[in-house]
Protein backbone atom coordinates (compact mmCIF):
# COMPACT_ATOMS: atom_id res chain seq x y z
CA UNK A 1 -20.16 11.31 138.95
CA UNK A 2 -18.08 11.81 135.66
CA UNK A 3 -18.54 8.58 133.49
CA UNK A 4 -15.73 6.50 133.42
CA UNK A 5 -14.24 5.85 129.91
CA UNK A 6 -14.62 1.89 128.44
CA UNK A 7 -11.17 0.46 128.21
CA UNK A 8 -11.67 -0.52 124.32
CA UNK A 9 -12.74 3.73 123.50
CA UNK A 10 -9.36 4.58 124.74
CA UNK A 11 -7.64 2.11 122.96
CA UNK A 12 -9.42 2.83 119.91
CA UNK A 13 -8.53 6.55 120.63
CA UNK A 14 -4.98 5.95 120.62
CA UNK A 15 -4.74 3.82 117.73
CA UNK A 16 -6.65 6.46 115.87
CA UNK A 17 -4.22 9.07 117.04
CA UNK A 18 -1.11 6.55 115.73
CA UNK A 19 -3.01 6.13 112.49
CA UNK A 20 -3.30 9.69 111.94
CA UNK A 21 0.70 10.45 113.02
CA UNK A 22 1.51 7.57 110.57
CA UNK A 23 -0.77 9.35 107.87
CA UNK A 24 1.03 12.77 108.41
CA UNK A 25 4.35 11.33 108.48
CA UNK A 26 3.32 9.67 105.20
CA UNK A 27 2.42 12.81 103.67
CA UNK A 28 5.15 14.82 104.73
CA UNK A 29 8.03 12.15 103.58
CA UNK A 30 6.17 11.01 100.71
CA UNK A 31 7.09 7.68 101.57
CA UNK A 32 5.58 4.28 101.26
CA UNK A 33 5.61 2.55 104.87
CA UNK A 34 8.08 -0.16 103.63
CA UNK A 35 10.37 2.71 103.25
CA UNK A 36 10.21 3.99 107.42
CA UNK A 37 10.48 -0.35 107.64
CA UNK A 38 13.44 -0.55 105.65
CA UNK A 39 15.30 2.51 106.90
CA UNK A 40 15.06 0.81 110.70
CA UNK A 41 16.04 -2.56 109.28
CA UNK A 42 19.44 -0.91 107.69
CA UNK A 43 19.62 0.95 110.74
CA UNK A 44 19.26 -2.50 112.76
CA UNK A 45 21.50 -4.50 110.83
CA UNK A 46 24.48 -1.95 110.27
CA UNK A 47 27.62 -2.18 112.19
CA UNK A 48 30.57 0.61 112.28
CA UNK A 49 33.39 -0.94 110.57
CA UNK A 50 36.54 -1.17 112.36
CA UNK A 51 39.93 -2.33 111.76
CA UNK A 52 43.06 -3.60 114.76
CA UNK A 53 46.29 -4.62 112.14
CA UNK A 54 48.79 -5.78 114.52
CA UNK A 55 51.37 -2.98 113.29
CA UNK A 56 49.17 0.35 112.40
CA UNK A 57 51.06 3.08 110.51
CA UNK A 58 48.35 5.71 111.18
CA UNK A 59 45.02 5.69 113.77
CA UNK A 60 42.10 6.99 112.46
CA UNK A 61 39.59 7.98 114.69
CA UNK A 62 35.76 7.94 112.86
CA UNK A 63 32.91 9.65 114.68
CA UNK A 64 29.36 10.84 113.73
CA UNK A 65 26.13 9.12 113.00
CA UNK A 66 24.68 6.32 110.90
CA UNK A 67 26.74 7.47 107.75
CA UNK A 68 29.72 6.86 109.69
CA UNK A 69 28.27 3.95 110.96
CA UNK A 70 27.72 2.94 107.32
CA UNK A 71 24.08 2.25 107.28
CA UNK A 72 22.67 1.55 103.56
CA UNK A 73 25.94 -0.74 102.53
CA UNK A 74 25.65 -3.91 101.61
CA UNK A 75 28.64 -4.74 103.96
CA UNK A 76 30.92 -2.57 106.95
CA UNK A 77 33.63 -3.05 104.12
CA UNK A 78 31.73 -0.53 101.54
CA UNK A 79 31.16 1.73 104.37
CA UNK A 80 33.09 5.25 103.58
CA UNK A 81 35.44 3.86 106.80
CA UNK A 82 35.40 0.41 105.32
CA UNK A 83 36.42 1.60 102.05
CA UNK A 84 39.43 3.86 103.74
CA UNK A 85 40.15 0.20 105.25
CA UNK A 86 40.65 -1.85 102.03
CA UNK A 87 42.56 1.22 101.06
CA UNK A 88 45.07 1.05 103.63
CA UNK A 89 45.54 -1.96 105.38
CA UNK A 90 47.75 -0.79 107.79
CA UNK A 91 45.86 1.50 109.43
CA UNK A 92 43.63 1.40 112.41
CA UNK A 93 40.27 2.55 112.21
CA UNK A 94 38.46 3.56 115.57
CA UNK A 95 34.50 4.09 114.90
CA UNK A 96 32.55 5.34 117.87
CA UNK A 97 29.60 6.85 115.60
CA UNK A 98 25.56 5.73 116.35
CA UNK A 99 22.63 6.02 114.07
CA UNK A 100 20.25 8.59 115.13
CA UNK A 101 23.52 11.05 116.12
CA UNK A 102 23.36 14.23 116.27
CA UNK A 103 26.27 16.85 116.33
CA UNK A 104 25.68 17.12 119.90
CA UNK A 105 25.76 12.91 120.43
CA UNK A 106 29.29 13.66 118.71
CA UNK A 107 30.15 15.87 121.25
CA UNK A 108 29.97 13.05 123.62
CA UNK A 109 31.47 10.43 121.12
CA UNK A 110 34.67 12.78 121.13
CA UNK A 111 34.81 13.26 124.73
CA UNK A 112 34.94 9.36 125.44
CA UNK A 113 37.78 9.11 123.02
CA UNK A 114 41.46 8.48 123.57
CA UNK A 115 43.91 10.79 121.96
CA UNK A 116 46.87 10.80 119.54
CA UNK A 117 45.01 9.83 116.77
CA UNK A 118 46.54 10.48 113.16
CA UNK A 119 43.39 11.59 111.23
CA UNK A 120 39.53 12.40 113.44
CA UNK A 121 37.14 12.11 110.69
CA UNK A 122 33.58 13.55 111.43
CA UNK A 123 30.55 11.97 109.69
CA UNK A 124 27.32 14.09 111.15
CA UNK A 125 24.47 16.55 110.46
CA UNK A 126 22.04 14.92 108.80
CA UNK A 127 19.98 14.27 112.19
CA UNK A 128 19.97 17.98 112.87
CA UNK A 129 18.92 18.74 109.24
CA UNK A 130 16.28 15.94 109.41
CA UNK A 131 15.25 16.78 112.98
CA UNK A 132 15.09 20.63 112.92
CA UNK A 133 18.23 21.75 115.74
CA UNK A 134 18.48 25.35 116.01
CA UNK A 135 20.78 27.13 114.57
CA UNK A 136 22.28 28.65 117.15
CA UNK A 137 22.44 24.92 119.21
CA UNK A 138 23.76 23.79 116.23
CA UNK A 139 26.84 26.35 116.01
CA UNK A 140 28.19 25.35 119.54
CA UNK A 141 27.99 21.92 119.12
CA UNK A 142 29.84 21.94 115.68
CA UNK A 143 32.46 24.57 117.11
CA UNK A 144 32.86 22.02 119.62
CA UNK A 145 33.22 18.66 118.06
CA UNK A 146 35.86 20.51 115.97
CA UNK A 147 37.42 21.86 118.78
CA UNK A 148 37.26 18.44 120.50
CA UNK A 149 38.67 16.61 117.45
CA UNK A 150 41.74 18.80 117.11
CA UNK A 151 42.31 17.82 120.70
CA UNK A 152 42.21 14.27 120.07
CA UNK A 153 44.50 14.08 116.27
CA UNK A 154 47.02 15.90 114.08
CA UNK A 155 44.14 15.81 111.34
CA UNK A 156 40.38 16.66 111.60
CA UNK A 157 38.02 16.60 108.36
CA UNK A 158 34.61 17.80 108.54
CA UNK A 159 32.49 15.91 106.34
CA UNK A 160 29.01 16.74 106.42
CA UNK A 161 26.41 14.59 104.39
CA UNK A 162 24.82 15.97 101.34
CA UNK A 163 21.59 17.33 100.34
CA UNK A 164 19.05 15.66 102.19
CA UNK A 165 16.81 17.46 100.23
CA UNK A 166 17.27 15.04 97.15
CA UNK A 167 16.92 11.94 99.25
CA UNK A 168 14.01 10.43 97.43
CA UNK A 169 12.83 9.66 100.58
CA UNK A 170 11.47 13.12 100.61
CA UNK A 171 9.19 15.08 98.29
CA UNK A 172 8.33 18.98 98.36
CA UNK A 173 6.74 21.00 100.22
CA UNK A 174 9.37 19.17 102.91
CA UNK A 175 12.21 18.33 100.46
CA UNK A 176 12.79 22.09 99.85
CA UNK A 177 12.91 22.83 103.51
CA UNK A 178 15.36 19.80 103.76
CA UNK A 179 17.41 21.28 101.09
CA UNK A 180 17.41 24.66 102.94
CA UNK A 181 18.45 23.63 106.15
CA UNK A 182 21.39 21.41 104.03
CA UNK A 183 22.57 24.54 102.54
CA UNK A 184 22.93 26.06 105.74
CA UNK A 185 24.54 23.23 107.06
CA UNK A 186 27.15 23.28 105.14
CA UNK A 187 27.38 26.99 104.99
CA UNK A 188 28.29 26.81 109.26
CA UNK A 189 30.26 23.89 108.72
CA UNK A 190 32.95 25.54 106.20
CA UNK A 191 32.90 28.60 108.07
CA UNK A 192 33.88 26.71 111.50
CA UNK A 193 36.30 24.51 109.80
CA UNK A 194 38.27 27.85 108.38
CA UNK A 195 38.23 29.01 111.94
CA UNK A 196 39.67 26.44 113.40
CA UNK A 197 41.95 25.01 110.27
CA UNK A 198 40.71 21.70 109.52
CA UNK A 199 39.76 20.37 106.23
CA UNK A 200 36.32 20.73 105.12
CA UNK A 201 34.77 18.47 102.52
CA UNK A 202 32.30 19.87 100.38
CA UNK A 203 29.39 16.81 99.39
CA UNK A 204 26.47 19.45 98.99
CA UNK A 205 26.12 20.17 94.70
CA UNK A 206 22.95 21.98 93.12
CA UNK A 207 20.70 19.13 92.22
CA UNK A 208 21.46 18.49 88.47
CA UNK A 209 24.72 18.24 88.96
CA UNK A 210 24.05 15.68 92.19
CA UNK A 211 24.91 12.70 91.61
CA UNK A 212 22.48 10.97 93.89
CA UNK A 213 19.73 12.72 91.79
CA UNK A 214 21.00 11.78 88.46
CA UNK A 215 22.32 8.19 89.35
CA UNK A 216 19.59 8.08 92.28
CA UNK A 217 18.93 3.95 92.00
CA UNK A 218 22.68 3.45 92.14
CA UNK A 219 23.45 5.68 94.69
CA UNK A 220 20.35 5.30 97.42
CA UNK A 221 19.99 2.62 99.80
CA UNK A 222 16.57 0.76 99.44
CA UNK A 223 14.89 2.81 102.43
CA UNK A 224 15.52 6.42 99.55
CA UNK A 225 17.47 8.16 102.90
CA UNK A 226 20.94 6.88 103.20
CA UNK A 227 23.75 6.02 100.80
CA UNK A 228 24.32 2.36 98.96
CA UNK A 229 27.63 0.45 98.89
CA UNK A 230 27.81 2.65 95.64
CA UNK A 231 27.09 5.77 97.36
CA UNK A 232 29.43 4.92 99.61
CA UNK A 233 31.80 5.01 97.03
CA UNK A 234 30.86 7.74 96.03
CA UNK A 235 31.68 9.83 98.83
CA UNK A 236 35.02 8.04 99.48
CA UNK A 237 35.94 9.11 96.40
CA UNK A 238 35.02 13.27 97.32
CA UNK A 239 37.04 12.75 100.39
CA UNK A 240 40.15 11.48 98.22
CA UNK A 241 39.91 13.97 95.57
CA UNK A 242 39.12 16.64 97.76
CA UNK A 243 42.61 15.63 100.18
CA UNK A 244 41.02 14.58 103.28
CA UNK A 245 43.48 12.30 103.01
CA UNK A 246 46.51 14.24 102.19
CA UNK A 247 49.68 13.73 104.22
CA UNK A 248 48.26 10.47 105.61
CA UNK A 249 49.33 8.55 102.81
CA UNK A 250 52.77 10.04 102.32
């Protein structure tokens, strides 16, 4: 008869097997565990801002993942939607984004939407960077959030996140693959936004001249992955100058 296993050798097995997934993880990320800790706490405590004035002049519709959702800020108000909030009062702000999204989780986000929206702006692609989706999967879903987002406003800007890459959360061998995988991103995100007209905005920048590399305490949350209330800022103020807003605030 085949010997049966003790219960306390198979739980030993499997927390040596979780000790030695935590290890790689660990080496791969470069990352302290606090860091894995504090990323789910942001993720935990962050809430999608949203805004209901009584007498909106324009309806923004905000989908995508947690840096829609705003995760890192100290607040939903220094989110990138909070910020567009204290910006303009008067406007209602509709956030449907999740942490953990991915481009095809904004697929779904879209399709649940209503329409008639003034502005649809698209926070994603940082999950698929982070969690390897083909290239090819990752075409059709972008081709059709954008396609769904036109649907649903007059306005649709595709703002993809920056270079994971220089996320201190990450060191190399994996930090270059990140960066890789951000380049090409980016590169599929411009070229679906010029087929289908809507404004692209452009956050990826070679890493000397990124400013969450030379201003990297400011600008990263405490878990080294997502943005700060600063960084927040930061990319608010890329969407501005690069008129994601335009004709919204005429």
């Amino acid at each position: 008869m085949p010997r049966k296993t003790a219960p306390h050798h198979n739980a030993t097995r499997r927390w040596a097997t979780l000790a030695a997934l935590a290890a790689g993880a660990l080496l791969l990320t470069g990352c302290a565990p606090w860091r894995m800790w504090t990323a789910a706490d942001l993720a935990r405590d962050a809430r999608p801002y949203t805004a209901q004035p009584p007498q909106p002049t324009r309806r923004v519709l905000v989908v995508g993942d947690s840096t829609a959702v705003g995760t890192g800020a100290s607040t939903a108000a220094d989110s990138l939607p909070g910020r567009m909030g204290q910006d303009h009062p008067q406007w209602r702000i509709d956030n449907l984004a999740a942490n953990g999204a991915k481009f095809g989780d904004v697929v779904q986000q879209l399709e649940r939407a209503d329409g008639g929206y003034d502005l649809v702006l698209v926070l994603a692609g940082g999950n698929d960077v982070i969690r390897f989706t083909p290239e090819d999967t990752l075409r059709d879903e972008v081709q059709q959030a954008v396609a769904l987002a036109r649907r649903k406003g007059q306005q649709v800007v595709l703002m993809p996140c920056g270079n994971v890459g220089h996320a201190p959360f990450f060191v190399p061998p994996l930090s270059w693959a990140m960066s890789r995988r951000s380049e090409a991103l980016h590169a599929l995100a411009r070229e679906v936004a010029s087929a289908q007209q809507v404004h692209y905005v452009r956050l990826l920048k070679p890493r000397d001249q990124d400013p969450f590399v030379t201003r990297s305490q400011e600008l990263n949350a405490a878990d080294g992955l997502h943005p700060s209330s600063a960084g927040y800022a930061e990319w608010y103020r890329e969407l501005v100058a690069q008129g994601g807003l335009n004709g919204l605030t005429q």
